[in-house]
Protein backbone atom coordinates (compact mmCIF):
# COMPACT_ATOMS: atom_id res chain seq x y z
CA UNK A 1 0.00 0.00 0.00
CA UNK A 2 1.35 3.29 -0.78
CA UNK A 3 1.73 6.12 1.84
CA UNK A 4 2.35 9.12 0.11
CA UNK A 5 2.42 11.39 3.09
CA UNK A 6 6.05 12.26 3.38
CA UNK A 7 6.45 13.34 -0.11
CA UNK A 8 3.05 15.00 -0.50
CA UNK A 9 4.53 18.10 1.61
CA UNK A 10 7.46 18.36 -0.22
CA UNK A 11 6.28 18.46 -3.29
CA UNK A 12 3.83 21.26 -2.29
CA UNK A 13 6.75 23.28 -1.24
CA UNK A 14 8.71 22.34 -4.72
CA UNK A 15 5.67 23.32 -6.62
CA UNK A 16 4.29 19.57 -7.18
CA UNK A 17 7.66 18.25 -8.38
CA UNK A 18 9.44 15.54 -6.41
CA UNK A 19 12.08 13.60 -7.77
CA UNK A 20 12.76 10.04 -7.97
CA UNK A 21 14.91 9.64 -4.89
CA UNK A 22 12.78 11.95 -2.76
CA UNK A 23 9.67 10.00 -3.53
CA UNK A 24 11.40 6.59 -2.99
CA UNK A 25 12.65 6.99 0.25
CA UNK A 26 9.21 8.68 0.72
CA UNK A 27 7.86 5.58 0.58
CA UNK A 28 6.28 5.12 -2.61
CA UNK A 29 7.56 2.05 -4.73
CA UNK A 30 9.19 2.13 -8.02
CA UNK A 31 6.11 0.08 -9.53
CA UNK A 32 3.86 2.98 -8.71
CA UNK A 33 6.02 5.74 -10.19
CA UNK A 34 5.85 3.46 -13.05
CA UNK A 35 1.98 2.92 -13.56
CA UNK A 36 1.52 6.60 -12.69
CA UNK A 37 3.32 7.90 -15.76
CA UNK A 38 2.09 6.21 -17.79
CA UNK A 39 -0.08 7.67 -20.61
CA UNK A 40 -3.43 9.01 -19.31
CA UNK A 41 -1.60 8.76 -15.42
CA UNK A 42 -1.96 11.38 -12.48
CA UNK A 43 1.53 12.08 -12.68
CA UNK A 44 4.03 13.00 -15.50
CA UNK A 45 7.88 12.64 -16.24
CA UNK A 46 9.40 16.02 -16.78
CA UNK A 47 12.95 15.32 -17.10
CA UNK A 48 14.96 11.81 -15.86
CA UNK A 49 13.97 11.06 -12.07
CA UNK A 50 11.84 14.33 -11.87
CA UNK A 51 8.53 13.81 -11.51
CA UNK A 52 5.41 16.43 -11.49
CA UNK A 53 2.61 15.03 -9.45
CA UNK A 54 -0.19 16.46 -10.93
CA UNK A 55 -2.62 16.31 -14.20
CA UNK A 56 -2.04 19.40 -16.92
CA UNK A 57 0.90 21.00 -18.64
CA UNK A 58 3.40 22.36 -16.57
CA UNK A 59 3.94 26.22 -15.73
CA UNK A 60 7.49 28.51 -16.36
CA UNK A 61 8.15 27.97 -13.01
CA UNK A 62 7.86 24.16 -12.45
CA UNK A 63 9.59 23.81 -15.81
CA UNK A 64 12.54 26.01 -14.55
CA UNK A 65 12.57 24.28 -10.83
CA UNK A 66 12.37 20.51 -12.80
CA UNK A 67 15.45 21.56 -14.46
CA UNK A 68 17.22 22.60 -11.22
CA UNK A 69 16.36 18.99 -9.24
């Protein structure tokens, strides 16, 4: 079961972006990263182990902040 309560926070203060390592030793499995970005998934793949965990394009500022994680 997935507890996504650690990196929930964090990626509110990171604008909904969370990389792999941060949500892994958040607690969330590799297998769920995986069936979450998939096509039609809550979350998308930005750039290589940066994740944004929510639905819709991505703003200046999440794109700018992906590129910095």
């Amino acid at each position: 079961m997935i507890t996504p309560k650690a990196p929930v926070p964090l990626a509110r203060r990171q604008l909904g972006l969370a990389t792999r390592h941060q949500l892994t030793t958040g607690g969330v499995p590799a297998a769920t990263l995986t069936s979450r970005t998939r096509p039609g998934g809550p979350w998308q793949r930005l750039l290589p182990r940066v994740y944004l965990l929510q639905t819709g394009p991505p703003d200046h500022r999440q794109r700018a902040l992906a590129a910095v994680l």
